[in-house]
Protein backbone atom coordinates (compact mmCIF):
# COMPACT_ATOMS: atom_id res chain seq x y z
CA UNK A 1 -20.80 4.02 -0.28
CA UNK A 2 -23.32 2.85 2.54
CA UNK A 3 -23.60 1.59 5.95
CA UNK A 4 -24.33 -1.52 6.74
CA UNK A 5 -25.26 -3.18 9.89
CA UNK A 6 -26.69 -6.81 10.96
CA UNK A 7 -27.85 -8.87 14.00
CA UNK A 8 -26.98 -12.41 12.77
CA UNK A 9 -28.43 -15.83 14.83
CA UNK A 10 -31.65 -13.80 16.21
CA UNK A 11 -34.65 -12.45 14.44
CA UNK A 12 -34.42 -9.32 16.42
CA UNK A 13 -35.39 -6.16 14.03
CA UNK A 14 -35.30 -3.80 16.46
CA UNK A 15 -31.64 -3.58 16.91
CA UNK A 16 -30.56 -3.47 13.73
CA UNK A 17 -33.11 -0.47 13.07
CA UNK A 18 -31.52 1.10 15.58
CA UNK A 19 -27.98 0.57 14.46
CA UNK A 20 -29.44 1.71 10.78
CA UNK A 21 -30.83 5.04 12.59
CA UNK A 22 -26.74 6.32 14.31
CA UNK A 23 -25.84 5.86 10.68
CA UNK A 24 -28.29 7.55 8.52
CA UNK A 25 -25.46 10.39 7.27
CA UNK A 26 -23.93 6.96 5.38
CA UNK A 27 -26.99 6.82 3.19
CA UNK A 28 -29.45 9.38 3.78
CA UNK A 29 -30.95 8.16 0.15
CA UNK A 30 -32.30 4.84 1.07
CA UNK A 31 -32.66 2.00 3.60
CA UNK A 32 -33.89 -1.39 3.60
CA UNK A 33 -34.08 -4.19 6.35
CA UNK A 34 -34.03 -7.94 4.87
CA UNK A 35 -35.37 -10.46 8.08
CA UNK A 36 -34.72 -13.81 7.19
CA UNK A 37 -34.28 -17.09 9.11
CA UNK A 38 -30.87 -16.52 10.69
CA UNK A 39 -30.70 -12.81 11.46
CA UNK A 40 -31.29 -9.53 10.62
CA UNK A 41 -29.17 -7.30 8.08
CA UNK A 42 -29.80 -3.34 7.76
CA UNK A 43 -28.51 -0.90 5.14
CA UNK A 44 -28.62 2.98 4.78
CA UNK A 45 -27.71 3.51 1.01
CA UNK A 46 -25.37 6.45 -0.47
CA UNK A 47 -26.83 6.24 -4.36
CA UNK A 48 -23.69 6.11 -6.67
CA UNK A 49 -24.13 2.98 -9.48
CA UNK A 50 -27.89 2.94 -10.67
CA UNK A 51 -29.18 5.58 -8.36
CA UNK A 52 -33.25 4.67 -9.14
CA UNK A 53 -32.40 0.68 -9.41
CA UNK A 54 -29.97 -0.50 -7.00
CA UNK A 55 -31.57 -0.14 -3.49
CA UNK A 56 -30.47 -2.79 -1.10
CA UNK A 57 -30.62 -5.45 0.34
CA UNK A 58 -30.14 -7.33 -3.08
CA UNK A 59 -32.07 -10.49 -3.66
CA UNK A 60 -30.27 -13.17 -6.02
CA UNK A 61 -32.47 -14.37 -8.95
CA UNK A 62 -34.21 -17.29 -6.55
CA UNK A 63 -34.99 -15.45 -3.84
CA UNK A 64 -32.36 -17.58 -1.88
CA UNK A 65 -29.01 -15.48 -0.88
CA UNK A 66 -29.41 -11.45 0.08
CA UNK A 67 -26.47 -8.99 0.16
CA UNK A 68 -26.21 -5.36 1.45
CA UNK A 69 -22.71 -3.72 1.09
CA UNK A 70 -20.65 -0.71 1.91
CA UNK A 71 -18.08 0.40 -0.98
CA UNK A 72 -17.57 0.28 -4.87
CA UNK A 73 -16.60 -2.85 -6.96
CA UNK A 74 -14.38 -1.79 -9.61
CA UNK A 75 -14.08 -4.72 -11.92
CA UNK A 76 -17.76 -5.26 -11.99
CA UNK A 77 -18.21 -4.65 -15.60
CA UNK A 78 -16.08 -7.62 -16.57
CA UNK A 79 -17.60 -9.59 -13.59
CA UNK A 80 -20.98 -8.78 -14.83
CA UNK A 81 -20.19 -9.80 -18.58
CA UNK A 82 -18.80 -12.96 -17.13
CA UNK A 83 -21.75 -13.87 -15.04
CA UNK A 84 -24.66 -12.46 -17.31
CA UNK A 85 -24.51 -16.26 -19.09
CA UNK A 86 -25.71 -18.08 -15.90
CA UNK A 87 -27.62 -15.18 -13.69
CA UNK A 88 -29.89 -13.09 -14.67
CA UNK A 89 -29.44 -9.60 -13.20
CA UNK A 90 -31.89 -7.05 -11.36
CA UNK A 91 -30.10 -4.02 -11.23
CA UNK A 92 -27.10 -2.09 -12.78
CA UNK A 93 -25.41 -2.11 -9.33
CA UNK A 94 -21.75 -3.32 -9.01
CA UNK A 95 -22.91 -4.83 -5.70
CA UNK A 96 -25.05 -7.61 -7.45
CA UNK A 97 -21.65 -8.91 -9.31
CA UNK A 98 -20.89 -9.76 -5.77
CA UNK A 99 -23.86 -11.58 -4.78
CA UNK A 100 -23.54 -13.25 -8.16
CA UNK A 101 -20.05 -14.86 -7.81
CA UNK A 102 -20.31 -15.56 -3.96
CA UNK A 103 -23.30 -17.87 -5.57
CA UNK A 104 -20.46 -19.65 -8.31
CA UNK A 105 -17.42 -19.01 -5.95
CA UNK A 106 -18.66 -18.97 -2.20
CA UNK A 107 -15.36 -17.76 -0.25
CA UNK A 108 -13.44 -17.88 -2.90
CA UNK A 109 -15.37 -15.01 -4.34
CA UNK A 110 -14.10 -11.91 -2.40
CA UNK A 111 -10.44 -13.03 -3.32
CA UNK A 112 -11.97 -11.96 -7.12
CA UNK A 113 -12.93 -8.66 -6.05
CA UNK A 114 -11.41 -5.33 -6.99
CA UNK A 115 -12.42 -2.60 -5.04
CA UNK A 116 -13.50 -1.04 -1.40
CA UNK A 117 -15.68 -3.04 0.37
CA UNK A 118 -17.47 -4.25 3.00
CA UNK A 119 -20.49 -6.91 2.62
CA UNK A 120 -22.71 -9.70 3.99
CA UNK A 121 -24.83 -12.24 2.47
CA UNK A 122 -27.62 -14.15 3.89
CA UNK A 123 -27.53 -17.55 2.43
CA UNK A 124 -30.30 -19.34 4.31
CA UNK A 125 -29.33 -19.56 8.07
CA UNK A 126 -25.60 -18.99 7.03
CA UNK A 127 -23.84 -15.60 7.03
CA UNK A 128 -21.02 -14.56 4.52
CA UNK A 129 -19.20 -11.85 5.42
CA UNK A 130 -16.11 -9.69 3.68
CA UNK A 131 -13.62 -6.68 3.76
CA UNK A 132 -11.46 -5.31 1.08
CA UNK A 133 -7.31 -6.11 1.74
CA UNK A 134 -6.57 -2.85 2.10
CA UNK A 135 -9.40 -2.47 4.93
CA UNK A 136 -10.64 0.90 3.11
CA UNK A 137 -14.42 0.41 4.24
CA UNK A 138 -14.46 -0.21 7.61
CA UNK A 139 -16.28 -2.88 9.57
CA UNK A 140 -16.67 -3.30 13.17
CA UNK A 141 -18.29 -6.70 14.84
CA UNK A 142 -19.24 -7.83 18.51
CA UNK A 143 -21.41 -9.96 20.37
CA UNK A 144 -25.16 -9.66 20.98
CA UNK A 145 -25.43 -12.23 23.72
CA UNK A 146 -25.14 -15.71 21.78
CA UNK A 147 -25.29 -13.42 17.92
CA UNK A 148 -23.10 -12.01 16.04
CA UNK A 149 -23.58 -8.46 15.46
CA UNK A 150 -21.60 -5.89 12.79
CA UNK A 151 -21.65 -2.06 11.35
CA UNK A 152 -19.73 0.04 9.26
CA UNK A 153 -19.17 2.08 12.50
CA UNK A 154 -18.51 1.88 16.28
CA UNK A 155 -20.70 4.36 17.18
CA UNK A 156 -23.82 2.13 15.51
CA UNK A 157 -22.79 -0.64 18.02
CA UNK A 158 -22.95 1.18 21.43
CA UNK A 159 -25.47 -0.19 23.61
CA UNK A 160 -26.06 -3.14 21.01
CA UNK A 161 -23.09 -4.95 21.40
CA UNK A 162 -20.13 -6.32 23.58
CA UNK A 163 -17.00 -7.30 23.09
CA UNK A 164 -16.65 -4.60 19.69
CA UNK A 165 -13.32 -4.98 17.66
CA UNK A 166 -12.59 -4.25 14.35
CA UNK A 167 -12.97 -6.85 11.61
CA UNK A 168 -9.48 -7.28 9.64
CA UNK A 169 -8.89 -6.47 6.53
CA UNK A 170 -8.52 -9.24 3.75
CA UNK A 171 -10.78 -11.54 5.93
CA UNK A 172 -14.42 -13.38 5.05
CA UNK A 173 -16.57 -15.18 7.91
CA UNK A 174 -18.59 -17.73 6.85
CA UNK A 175 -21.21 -19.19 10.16
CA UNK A 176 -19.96 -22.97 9.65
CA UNK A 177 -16.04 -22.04 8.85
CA UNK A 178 -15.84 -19.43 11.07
CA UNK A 179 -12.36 -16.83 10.08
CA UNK A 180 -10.31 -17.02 7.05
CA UNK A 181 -7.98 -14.53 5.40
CA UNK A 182 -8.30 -14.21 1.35
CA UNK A 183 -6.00 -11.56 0.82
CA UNK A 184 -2.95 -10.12 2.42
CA UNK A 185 -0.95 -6.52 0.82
CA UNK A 186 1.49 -7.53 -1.71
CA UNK A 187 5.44 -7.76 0.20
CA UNK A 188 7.18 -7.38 -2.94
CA UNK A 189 11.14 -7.17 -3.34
CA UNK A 190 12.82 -4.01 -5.16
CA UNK A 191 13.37 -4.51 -8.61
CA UNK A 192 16.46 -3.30 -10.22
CA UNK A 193 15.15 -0.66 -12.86
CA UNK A 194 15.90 2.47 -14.20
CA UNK A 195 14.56 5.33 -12.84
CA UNK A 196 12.80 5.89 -16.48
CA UNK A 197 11.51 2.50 -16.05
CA UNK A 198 10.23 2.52 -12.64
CA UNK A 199 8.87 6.29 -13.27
CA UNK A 200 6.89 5.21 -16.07
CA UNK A 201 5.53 1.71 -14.86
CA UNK A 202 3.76 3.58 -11.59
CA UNK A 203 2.80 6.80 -13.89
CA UNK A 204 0.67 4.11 -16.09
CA UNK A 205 -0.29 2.86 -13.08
CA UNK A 206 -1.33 5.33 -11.17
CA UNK A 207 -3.49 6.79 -14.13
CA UNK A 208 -4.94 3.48 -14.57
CA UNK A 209 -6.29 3.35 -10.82
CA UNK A 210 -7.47 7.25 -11.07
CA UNK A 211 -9.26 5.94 -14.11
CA UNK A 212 -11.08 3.12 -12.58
CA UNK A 213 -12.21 5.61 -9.91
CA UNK A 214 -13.98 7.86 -11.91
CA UNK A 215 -16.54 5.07 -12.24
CA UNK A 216 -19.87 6.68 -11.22
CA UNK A 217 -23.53 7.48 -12.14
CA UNK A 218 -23.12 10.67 -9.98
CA UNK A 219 -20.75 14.11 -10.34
CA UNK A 220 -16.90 13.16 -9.54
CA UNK A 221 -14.76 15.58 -8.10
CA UNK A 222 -11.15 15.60 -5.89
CA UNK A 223 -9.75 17.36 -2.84
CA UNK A 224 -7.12 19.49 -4.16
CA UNK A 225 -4.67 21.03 -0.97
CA UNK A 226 -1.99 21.93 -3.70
CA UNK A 227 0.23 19.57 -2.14
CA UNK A 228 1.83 17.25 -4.27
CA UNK A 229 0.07 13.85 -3.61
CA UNK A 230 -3.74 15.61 -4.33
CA UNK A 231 -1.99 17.88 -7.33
CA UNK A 232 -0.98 14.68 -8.66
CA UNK A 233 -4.83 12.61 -8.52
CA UNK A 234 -6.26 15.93 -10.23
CA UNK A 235 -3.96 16.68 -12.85
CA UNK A 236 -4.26 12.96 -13.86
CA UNK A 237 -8.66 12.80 -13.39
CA UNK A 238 -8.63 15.83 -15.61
CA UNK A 239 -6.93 14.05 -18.00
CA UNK A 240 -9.98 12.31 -18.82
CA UNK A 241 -12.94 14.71 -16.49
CA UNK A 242 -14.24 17.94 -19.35
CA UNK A 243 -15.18 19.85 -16.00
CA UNK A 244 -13.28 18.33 -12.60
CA UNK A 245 -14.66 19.96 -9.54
CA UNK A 246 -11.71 20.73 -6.88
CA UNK A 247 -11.77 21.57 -3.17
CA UNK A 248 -9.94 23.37 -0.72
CA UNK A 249 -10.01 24.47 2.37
CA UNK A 250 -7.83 26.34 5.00
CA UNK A 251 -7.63 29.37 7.51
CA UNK A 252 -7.31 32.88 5.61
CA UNK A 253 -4.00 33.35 4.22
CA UNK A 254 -2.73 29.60 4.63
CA UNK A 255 -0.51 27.64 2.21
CA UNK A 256 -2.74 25.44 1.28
CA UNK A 257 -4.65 27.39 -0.08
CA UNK A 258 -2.48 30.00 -2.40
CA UNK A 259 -0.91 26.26 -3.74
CA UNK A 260 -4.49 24.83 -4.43
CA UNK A 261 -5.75 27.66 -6.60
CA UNK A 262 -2.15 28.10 -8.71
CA UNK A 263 -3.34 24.03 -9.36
CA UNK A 264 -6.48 24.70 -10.07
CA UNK A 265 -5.10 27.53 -12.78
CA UNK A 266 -3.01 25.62 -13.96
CA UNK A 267 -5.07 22.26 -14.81
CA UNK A 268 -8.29 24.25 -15.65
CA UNK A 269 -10.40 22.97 -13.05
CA UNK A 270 -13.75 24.40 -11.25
CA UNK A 271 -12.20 25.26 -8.10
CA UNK A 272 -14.25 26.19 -4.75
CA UNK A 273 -12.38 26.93 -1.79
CA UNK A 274 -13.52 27.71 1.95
CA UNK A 275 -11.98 29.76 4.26
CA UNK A 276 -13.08 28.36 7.72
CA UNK A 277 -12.15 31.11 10.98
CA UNK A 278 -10.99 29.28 14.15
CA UNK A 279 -14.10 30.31 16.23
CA UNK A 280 -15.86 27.87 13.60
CA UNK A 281 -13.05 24.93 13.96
CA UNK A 282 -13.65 25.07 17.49
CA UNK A 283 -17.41 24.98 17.85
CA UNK A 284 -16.98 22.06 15.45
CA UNK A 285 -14.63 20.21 17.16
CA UNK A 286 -17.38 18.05 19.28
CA UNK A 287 -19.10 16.81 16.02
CA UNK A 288 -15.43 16.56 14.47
CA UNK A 289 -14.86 14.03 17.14
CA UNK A 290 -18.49 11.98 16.94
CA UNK A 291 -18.17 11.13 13.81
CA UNK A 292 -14.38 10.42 13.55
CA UNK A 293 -14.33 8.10 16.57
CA UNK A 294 -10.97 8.90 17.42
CA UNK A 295 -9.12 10.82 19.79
CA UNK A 296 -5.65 10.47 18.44
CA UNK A 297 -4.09 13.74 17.85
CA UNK A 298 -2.53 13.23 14.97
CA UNK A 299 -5.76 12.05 13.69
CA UNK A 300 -8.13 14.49 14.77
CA UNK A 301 -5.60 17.27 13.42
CA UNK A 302 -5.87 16.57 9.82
CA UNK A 303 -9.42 15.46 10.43
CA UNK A 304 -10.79 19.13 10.81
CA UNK A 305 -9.59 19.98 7.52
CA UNK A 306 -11.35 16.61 5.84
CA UNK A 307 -14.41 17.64 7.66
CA UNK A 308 -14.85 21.29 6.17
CA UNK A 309 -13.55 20.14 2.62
CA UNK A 310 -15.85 17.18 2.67
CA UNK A 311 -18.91 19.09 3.69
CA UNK A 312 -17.60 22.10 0.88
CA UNK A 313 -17.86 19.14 -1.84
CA UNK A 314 -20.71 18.03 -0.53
CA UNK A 315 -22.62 20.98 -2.03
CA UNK A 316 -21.59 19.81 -5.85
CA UNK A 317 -20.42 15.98 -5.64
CA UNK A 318 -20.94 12.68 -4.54
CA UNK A 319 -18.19 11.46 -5.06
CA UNK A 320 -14.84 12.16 -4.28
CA UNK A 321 -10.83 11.30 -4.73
CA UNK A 322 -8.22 11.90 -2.40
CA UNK A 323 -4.33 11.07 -1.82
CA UNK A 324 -4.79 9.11 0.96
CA UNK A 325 -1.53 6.36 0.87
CA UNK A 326 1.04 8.15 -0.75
CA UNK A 327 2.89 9.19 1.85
CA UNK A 328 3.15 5.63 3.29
CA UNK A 329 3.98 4.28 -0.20
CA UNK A 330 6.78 7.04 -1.06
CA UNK A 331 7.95 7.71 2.35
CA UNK A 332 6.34 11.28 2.26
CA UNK A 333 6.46 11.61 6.59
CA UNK A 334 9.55 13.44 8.27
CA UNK A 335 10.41 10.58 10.62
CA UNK A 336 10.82 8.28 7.29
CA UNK A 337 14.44 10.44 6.74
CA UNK A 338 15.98 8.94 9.79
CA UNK A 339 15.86 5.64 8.62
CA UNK A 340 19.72 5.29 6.87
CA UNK A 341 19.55 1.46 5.55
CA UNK A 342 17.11 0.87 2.65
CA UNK A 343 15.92 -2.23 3.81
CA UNK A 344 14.88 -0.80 7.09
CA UNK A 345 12.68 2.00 5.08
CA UNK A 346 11.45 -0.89 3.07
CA UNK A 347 9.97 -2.68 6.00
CA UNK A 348 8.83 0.50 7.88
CA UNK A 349 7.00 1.74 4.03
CA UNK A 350 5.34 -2.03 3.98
CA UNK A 351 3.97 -1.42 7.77
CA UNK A 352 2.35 1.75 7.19
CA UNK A 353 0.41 0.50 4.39
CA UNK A 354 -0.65 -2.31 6.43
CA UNK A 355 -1.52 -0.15 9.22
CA UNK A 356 -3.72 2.87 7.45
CA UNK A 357 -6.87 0.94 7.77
CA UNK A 358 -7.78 2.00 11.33
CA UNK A 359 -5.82 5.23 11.62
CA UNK A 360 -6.12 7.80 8.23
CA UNK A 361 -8.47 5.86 6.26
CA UNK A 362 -10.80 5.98 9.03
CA UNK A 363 -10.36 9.63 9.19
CA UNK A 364 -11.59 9.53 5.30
CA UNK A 365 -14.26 7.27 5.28
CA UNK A 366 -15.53 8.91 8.53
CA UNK A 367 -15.50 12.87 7.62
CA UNK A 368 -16.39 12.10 4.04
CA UNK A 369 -19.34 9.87 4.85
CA UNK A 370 -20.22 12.83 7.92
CA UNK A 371 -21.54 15.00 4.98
CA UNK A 372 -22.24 11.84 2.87
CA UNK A 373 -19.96 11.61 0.09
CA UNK A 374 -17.62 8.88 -0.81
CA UNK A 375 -14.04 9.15 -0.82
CA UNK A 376 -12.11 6.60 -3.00
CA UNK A 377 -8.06 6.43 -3.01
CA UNK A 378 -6.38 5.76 -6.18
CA UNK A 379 -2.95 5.63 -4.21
CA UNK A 380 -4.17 2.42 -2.42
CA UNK A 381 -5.09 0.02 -5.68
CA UNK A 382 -3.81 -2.97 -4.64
CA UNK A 383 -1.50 -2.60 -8.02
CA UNK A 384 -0.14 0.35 -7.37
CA UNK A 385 0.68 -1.02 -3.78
CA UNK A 386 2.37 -3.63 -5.55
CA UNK A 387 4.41 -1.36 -7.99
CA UNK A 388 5.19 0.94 -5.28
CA UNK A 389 7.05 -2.06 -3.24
CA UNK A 390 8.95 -2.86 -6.28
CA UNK A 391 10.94 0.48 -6.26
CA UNK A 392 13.78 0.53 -4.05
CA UNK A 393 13.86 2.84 -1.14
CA UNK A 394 16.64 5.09 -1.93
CA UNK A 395 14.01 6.79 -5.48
CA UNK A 396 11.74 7.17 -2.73
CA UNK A 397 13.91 8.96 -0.05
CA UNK A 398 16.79 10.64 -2.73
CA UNK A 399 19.74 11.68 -0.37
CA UNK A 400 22.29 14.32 -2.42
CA UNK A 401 24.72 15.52 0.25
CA UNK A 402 23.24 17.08 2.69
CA UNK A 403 19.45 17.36 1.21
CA UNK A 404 16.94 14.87 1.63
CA UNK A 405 14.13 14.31 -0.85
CA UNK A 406 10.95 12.56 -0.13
CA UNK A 407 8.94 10.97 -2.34
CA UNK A 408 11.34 11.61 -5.27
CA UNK A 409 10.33 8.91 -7.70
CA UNK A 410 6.88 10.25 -7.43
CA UNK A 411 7.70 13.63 -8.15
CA UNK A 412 9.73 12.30 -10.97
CA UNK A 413 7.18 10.26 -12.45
CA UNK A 414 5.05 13.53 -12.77
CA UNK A 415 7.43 16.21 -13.63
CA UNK A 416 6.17 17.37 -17.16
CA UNK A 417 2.38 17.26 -15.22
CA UNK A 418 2.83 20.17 -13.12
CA UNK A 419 4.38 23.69 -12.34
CA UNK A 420 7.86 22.93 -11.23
CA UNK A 421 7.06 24.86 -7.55
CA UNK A 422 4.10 22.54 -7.11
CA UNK A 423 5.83 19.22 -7.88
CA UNK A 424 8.78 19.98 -5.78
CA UNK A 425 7.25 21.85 -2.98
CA UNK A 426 7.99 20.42 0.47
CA UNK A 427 5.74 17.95 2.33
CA UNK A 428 3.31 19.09 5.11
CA UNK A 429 1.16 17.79 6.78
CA UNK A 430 -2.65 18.12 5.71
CA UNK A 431 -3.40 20.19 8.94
CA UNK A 432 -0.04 22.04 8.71
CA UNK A 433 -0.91 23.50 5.40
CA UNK A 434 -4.40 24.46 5.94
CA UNK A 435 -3.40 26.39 8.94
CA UNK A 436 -5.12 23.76 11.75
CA UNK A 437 -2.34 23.32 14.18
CA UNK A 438 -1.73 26.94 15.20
CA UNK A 439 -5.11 27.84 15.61
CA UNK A 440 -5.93 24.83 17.50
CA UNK A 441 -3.23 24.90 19.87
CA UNK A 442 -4.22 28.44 20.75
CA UNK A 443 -7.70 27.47 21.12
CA UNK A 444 -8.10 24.46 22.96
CA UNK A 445 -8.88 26.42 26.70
CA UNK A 446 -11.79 27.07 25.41
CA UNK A 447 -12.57 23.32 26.63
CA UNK A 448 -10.18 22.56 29.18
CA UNK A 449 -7.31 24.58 31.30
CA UNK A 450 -4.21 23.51 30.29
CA UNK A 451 -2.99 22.93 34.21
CA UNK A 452 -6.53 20.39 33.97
CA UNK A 453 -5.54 19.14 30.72
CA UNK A 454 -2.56 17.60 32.41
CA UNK A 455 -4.35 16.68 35.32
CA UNK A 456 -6.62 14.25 33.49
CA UNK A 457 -3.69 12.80 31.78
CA UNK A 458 -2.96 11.71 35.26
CA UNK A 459 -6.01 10.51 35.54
CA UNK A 460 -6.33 8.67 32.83
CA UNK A 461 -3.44 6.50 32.37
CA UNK A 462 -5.42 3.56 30.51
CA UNK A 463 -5.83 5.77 27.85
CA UNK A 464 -2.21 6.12 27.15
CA UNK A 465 -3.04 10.20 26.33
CA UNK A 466 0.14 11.60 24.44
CA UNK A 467 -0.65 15.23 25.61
CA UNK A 468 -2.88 18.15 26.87
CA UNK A 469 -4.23 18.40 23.36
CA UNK A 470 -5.25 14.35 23.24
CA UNK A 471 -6.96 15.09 27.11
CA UNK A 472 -8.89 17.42 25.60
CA UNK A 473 -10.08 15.08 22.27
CA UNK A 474 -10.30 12.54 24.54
CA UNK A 475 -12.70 13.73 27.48
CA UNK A 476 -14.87 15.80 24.25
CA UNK A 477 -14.78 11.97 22.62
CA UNK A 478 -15.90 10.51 25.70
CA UNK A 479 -18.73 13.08 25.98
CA UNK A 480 -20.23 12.54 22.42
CA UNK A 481 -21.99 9.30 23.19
CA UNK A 482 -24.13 7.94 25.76
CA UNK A 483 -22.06 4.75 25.66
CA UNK A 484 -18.31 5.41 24.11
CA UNK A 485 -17.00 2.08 25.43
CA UNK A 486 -17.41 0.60 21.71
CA UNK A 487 -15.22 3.46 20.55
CA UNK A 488 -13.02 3.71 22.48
CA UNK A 489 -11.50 0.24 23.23
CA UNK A 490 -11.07 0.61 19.54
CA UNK A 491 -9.34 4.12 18.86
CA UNK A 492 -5.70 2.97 16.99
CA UNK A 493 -2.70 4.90 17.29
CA UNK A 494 0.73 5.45 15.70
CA UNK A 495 3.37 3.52 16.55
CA UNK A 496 4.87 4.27 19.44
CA UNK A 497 8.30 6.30 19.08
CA UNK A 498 9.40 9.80 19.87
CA UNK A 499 8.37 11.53 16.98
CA UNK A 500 5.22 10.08 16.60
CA UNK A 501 3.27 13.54 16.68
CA UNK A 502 4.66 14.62 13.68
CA UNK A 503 2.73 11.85 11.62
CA UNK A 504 -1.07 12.48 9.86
């Protein structure tokens, strides 16, 4: 995982350096600056697949076509075996199957792809550029006065850019065809299975997609909260990990962290924990808020957690797995229950997929890549996506009288896995668990007077700020940068409904 950056129809180095320079804590291992006819593209390089070979930018065999990229590509062994016949290969790097097949396929290329991404190429005076369908690596493009500019954050974009948005998910650009999507989330029916059936097609799944993630030339390790989701990714990664590294983190005494070491007993991992006092969670909240570039509360919540577990692994790994997705996939959130009709869960489960790519993904690529590690999501293969559509509603929200299970066929899938109070214990939040809200509700006057607090609500009403808490994010967000326009005319929310502050 990397950061990437480009200034594309000027030779203008300058900029792009400086872009390169806000995002050093992506890749504090390498950089490299390719100037070529049409532009300028910049990379700061996180070492994970060949760690002495695979600096970037990546020149194809002629000299001709360039690449830099943020992410992993997963299926790059087969893609390289495929492509060794006709292209002859400079590095072990999964990013040079990439540059490889855009060479054979063009666009058609990132449609071939499996894996996190984002990447440009520099073919001559044309530009190629692509995000994963998911929209796990982020990507952010604006205007430069008549060029195209892009980074893997907002923040790298202030003062370089106007008109900043986010670049979608499942989308190339290519200079002479301009936009084109390549790859949309599956929107699968529900299959009529057995429970058996369905419970063993997403175990096998799900095991194949933790497997594929534990490609790496570096130490692998996972967050471990002793929830269900992250008790889940490590009890299947030890499977096939001798000696898994897990991480936790909470406020003395929390839940999360009695749950994460009876896990970590349990599967027989090397567990380190961190016990983080709320004097420390509130001097970190500024930084918490740079590098998240977001002042959603929900958001920042379970973002101070990521932040202290991330920079705990940080110490041992570089590399990282998480749970991130199965709550949207299983219908894990409280607000899910209310939904009575199946096909209405159905079609709310198929939009929060669709809409995790600005909102908790960004909180994982952002806090992980803070202390530089990367975070990968087995949850969100694209075929576990797909499986996960294909089970109806009601094994995913299990109503028995007056009890209300979420996430059942999960928990079923798993049951001979882990201890019985693990794999049935109830659903909270990330920041619930580690103890987060309470102390940060009682803190927050430390920054701003609640009676103020509301005032700048008032004040604000463009913002559309939720509460005292988000006026306080908000004005602290505001503060972090010399410019925050980039940011935030880009900050996503949840939906809009009533009980929106009980999602993270």
């Amino acid at each position: 995982m990397c950061g990437i950056c480009g200034l594309w129809g000027r030779t203008e180095p300058e900029p792009v350096r400086r872009m390169m320079g806000r995002m050093t804590h992506r890749g504090p291992d390498a950089d490299g600056l390719y100037e070529g006819d049409g532009g300028v593209l910049g990379h700061c390089r996180l070492s994970i697949m060949d760690p002495a070979g695979g600096n970037q930018p990546i020149f194809s065999s002629d000299g001709r076509r360039v690449i830099v990229a943020n992410g992993e590509i997963y299926n790059f062994p087969s893609l390289r075996a495929h492509l060794a016949g006709t292209h002859r290969f400079r590095t072990r790097s999964d990013t040079e199957s990439a540059l490889h097949l855009y060479e054979d396929l063009a666009g058609e290329a990132a449609g071939r792809l499996d894996g996190m991404y984002a990447f440009a190429i520099a073919d001559g005076r044309d530009l190629f550029v692509a995000r994963d369908p998911v929209g796990i690596k982020p990507l952010y493009v604006g205007r430069r006065d008549d060029a195209l500019t892009f980074a893997s954050e907002l923040k790298a974009l202030a003062g370089v850019a106007e008109e900043v948005e986010e670049f979608p998910p499942g989308t190339y650009y290519h200079t002479r065809l301009g936009r084109r999507r390549f790859g949309a989330l599956a929107r699968c029916e529900p299959e009529a299975r057995t429970v058996d059936d369905h419970a063993a097609r997403l175990r096998a799944g799900l095991e194949r997609a933790v497997v594929k993630r534990l490609m790496s030339d570096v130490p692998v390790g996972a967050f471990l909260s002793g929830g269900l989701d992250s008790s889940i990714i490590t009890a299947l990664a030890r499977r096939h990990v001798a000696h898994l590294r897990t991480f936790s983190v909470g406020i003395e005494g929390s839940r999360d962290l009695l749950a994460a070491r009876r896990v970590a007993r349990y599967l027989d991992t090397e567990h380190h924990e961190y016990v983080f006092t709320a004097s420390e969670m509130l001097s970190h909240l500024p930084e918490i808020l740079f590098y998240l570039e977001s002042f959603d509360q929900n958001l920042v919540r379970s973002a101070i957690p990521c932040y202290f577990t991330s920079r705990l692994a940080a110490e041992h790994v570089k590399v990282i797995l998480t749970s991130e997705g199965a709550d949207e996939l299983f219908a894990g959130y409280r607000y899910y229950t209310g939904m009575v009709e199946p096909g209405d869960l159905q079609e709310e489960l198929q939009r929060s997929v669709a809409s995790l790519h600005n909102v908790n993904l960004q909180r994982v690529d952002r806090l992980t890549m803070a202390h530089s590690i990367e975070g990968r999501v087995p949850f969100l293969d694209v075929d576990v996506i797909d499986l996960a559509q294909r089970i109806p509603a009601e094994m995913k929200l299990r109503r028995d009288g007056g009890r209300t299970v979420e996430k059942w066929i999960l928990r079923k899938a798993f049951e001979d896995l882990l201890p019985r109070d693990i794999l049935w214990r109830r659903k909270e939040q990330f920041d619930e668990g580690s103890g987060t809200v309470d102390v940060l509700s009682a803190g927050l006057d430390r920054f701003m007077r609640r009676e103020d607090a509301r005032d700048y609500v008032s004040a604000h009403p463009d913002a559309d700020l939720r509460s005292p808490e988000e006026a306080v994010f908000h004005r602290l967000l505001t503060k972090a940068y010399e410019d925050p326009r980039p940011v935030l005319q880009n900050v996503a929310r949840w939906a809009d409904r009533p009980d929106a502050d009980r999602r993270g």
